[in-house]
Protein backbone atom coordinates (compact mmCIF):
# COMPACT_ATOMS: atom_id res chain seq x y z
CA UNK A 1 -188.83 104.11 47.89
CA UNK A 2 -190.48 101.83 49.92
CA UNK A 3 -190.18 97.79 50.37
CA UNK A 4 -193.85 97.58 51.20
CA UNK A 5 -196.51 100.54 50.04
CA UNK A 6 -200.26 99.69 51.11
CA UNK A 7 -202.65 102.50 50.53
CA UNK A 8 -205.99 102.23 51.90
CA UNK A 9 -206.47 98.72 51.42
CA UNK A 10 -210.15 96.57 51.68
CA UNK A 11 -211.01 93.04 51.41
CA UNK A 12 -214.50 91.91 51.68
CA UNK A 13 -215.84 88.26 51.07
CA UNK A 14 -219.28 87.05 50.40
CA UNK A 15 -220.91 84.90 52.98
CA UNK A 16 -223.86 82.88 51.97
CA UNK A 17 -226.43 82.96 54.42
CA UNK A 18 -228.15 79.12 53.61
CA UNK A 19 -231.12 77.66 52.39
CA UNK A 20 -233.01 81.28 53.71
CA UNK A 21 -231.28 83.64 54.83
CA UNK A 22 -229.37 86.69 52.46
CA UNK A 23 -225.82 86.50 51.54
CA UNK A 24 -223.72 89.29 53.59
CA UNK A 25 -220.40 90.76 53.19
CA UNK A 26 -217.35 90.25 55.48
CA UNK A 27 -214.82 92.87 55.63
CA UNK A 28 -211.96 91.83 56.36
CA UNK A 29 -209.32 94.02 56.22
CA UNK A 30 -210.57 97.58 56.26
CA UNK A 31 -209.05 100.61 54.91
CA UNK A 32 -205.20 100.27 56.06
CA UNK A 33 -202.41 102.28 54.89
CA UNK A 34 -199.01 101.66 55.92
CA UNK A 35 -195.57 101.55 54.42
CA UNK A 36 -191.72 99.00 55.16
CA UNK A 37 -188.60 100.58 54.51
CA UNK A 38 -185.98 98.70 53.10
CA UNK A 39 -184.42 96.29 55.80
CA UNK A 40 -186.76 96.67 58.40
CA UNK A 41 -189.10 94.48 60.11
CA UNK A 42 -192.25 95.04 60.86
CA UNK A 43 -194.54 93.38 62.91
CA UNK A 44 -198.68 92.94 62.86
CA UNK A 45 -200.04 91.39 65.94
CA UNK A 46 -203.87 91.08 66.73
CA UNK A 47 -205.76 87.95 68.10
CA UNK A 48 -207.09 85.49 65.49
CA UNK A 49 -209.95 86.63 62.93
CA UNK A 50 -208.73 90.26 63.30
CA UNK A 51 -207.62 90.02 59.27
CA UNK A 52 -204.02 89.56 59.51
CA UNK A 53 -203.33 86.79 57.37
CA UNK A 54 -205.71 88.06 54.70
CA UNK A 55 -203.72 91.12 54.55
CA UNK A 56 -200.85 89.31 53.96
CA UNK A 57 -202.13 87.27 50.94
CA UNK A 58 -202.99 90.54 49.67
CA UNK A 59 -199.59 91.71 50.06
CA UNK A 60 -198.32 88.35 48.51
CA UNK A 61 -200.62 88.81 45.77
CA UNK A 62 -202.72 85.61 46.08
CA UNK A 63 -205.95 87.50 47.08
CA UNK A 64 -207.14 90.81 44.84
CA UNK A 65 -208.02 93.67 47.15
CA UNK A 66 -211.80 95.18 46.72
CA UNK A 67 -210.56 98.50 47.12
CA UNK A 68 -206.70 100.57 47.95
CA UNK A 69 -203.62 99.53 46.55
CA UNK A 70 -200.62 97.43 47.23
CA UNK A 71 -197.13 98.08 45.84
CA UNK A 72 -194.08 95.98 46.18
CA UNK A 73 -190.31 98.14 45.75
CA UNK A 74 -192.53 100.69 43.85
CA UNK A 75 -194.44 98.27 41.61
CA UNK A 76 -198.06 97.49 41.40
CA UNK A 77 -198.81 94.39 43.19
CA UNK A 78 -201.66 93.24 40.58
CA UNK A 79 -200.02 94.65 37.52
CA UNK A 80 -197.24 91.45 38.08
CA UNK A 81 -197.00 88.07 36.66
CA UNK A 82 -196.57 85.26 38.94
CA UNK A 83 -192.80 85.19 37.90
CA UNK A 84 -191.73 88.73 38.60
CA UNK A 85 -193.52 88.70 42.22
CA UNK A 86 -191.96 86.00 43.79
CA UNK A 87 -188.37 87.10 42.50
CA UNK A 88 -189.38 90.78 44.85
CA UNK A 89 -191.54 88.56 47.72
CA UNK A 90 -191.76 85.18 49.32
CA UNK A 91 -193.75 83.82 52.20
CA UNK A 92 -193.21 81.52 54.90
CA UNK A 93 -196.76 80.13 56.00
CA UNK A 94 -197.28 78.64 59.65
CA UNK A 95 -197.63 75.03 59.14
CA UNK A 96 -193.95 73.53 57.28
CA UNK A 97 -195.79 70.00 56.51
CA UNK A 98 -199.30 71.07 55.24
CA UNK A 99 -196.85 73.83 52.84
CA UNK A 100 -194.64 71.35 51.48
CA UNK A 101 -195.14 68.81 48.76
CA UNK A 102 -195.49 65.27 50.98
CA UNK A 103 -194.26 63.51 48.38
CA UNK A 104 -191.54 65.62 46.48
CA UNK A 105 -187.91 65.21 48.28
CA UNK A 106 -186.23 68.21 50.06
CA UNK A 107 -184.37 69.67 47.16
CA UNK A 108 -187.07 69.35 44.80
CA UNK A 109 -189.46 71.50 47.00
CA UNK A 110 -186.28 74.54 47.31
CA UNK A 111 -185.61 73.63 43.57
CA UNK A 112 -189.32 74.38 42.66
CA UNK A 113 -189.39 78.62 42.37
CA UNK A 114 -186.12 78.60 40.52
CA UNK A 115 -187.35 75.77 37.80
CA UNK A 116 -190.97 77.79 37.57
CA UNK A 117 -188.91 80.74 36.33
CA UNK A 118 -188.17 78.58 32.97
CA UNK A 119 -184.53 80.54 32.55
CA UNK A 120 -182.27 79.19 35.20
CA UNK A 121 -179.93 76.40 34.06
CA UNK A 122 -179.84 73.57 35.66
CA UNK A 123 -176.73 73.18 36.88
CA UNK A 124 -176.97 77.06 38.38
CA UNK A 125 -180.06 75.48 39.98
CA UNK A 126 -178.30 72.39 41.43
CA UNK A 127 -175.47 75.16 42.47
CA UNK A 128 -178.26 77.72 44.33
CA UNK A 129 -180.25 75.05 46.05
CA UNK A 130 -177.33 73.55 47.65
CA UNK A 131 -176.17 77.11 48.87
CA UNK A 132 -179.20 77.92 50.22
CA UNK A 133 -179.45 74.74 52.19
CA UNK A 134 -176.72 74.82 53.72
CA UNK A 135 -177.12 78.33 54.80
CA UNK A 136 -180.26 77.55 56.33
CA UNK A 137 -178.79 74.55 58.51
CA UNK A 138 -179.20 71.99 56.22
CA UNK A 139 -176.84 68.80 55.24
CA UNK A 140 -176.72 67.98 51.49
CA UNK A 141 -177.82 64.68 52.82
CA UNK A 142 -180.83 66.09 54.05
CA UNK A 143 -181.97 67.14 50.39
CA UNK A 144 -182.73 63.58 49.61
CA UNK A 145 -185.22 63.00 52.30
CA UNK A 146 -188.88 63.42 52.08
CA UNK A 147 -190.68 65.84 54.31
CA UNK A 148 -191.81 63.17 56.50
CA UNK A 149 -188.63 62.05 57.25
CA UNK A 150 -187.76 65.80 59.00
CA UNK A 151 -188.79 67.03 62.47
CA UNK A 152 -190.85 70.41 62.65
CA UNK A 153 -187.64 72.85 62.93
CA UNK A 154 -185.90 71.40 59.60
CA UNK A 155 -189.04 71.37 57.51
CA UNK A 156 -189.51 74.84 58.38
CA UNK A 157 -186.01 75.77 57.35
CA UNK A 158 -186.99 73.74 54.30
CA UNK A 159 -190.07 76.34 53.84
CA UNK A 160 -187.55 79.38 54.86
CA UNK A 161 -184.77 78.28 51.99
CA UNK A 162 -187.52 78.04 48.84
CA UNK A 163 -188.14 81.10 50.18
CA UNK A 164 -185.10 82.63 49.63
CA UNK A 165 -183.57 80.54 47.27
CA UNK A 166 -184.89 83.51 44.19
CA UNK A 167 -183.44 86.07 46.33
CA UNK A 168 -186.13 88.31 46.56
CA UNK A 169 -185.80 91.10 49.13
CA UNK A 170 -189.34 90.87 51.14
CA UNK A 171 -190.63 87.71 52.91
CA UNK A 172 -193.55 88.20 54.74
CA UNK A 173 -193.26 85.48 57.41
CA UNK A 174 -196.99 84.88 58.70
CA UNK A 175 -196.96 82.92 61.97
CA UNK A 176 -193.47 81.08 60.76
CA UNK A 177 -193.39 79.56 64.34
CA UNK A 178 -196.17 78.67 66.10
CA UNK A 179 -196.51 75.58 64.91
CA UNK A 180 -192.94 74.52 66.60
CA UNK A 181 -191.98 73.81 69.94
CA UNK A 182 -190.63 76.53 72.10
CA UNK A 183 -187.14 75.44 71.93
CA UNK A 184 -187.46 75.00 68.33
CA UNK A 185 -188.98 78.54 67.81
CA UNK A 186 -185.69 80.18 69.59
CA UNK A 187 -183.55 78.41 66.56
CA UNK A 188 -185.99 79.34 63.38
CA UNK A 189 -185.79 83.29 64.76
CA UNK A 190 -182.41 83.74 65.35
CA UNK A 191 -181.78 82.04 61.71
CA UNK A 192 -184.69 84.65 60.03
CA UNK A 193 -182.61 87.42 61.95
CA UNK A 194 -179.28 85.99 60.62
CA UNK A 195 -180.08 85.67 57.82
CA UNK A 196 -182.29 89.82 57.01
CA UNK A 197 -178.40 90.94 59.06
CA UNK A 198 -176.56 88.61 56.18
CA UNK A 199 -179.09 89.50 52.86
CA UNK A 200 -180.19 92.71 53.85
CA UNK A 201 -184.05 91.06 53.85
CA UNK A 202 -187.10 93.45 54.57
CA UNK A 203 -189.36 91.22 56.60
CA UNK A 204 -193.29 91.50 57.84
CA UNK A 205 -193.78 89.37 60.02
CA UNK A 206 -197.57 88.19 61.51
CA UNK A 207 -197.99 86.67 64.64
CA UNK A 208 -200.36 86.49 67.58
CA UNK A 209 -197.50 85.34 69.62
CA UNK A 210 -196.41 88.87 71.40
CA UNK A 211 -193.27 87.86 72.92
CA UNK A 212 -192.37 87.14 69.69
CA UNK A 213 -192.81 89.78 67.80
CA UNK A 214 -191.34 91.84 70.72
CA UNK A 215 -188.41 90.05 70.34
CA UNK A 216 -187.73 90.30 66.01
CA UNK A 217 -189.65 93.59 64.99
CA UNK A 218 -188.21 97.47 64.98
CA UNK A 219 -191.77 98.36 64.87
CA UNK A 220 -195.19 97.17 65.53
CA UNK A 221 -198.90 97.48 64.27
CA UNK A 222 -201.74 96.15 66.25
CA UNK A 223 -204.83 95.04 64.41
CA UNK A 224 -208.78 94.69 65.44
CA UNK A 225 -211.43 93.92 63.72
CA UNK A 226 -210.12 94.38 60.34
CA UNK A 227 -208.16 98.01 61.01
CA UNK A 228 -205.06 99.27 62.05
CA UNK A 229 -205.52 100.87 65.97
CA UNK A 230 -202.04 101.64 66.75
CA UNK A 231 -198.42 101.88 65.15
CA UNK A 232 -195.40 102.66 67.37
CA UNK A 233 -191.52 101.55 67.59
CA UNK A 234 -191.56 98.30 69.34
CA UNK A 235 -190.37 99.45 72.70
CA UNK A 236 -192.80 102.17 72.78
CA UNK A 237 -195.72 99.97 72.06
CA UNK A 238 -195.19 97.29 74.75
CA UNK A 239 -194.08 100.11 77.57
CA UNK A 240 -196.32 102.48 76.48
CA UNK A 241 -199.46 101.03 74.67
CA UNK A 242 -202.17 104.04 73.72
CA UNK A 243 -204.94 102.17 72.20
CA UNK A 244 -207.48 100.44 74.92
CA UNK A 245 -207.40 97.65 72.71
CA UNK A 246 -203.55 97.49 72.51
CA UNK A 247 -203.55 97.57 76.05
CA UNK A 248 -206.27 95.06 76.86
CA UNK A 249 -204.10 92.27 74.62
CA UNK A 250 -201.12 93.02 76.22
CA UNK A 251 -202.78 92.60 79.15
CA UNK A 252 -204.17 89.13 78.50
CA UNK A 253 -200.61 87.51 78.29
CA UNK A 254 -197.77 86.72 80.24
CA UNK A 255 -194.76 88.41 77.91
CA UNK A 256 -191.57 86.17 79.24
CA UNK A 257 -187.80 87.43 78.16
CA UNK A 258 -187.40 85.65 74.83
């Protein structure tokens, strides 16, 4: 069985066109089908616009697709409650400050998913969020502090333990660094790679950044204009790129060793 199931998948949006012109649809993501095995990591790479983070709030289950289907460990992405989806899947969104509560302190925000359950005790809570903190880098100190009082690498490790701290088994990390300093970025991967190796974690990760997805993902999916153009295993893709569009955008960068 599959982590990740998507079966011909489409999102449009309505678009109002002003005072006189007709509304139009957008498509967004357009008929893709693809699958994630258990503990592997896939990555989707495509320059901004081309429908990659709407495909993973689909995935999520915070956007309905218009058409397809989306399954999560064999189960129906829009037949779950709220509850029983992020136990299976959690994200970890670009920006750490503008996805964490400004004013709730650190081990509030990683206590949050585990109180929204409504069946954890507390002191199993207290016991989980303390785990998870510290296997993300974090002091017990640092639970106390406000978001604020963090630099950019520790909130995201804040963002990366509520992930985690429901032990789901997919996270689907959509541009989880590129909102960090380079230096910075180096640290937050090899502690997402640590930690799939350590929980046996089935990852998607989104990112325009190539070098970076060349670095984390077994395989690789490049994405235009709403479709999928080419799949291939990560080596295969950056050496040997098929698609003209695959191999204009690796074109356009510099790729440096990681």
């Amino acid at each position: 069985m599959s982590a990740i199931e998507v079966k011909g998948v489409r999102k449009t949006f309505r678009v109002k066109g002003g005072l006189l012109g007709a509304d139009r649809q957008v498509v967004a993501v357009d008929d893709v089908s693809f699958s994630v095995e258990p503990g592997g990591v896939l990555g989707i790479v495509g320059e901004s616009g081309c429908g990659k983070s709407t495909l993973a709030r689909l995935i999520l289950g915070l956007l309905e697709p218009t058409a397809g289907d989306i399954a999560v460990e064999g189960q129906r992405v829009v037949d779950m409650d709220r509850r029983a989806r992020a136990r299976l899947i959690q994200p970890v969104f670009q920006d750490p400050f503008a996805s964490l509560n400004p004013l709730a302190r650190v081990r509030d925000i990683v206590a949050m998913p585990l109180r929204a359950q409504g069946d954890i005790e507390r002191g199993d809570i207290a016991k989980r969020v303390d785990g998870m903190l510290e296997r993300v880098g974090l002091t017990t100190e640092m639970g106390g502090r406000l978001p604020s009082e963090l630099s950019g690498g520790q909130r995201q490790r804040v963002a990366i333990a509520r992930a985690l701290v429901l032990r789901p088994r997919i996270v689907v990390c959509d541009e989880p660094t590129s909102a960090l300093d380079v230096s910075v970025q180096a640290q937050i991967l090899n502690l997402l790679a640590e930690l799939r190796r350590d929980l046996g974690l089935t990852y998607l990760f989104i990112s325009h950044n190539l070098a970076v997805v060349e670095h984390v993902a077994s395989e690789v999916v490049v994405m235009y204009l709403g479709r999928f153009v080419e799949r291939a295993p990560t080596e295969t893709l950056f050496s040997r790129p098929e698609h003209p569009y695959t191999k204009a955008l690796l074109a356009s960068v510099l790729t440096p060793e990681p």
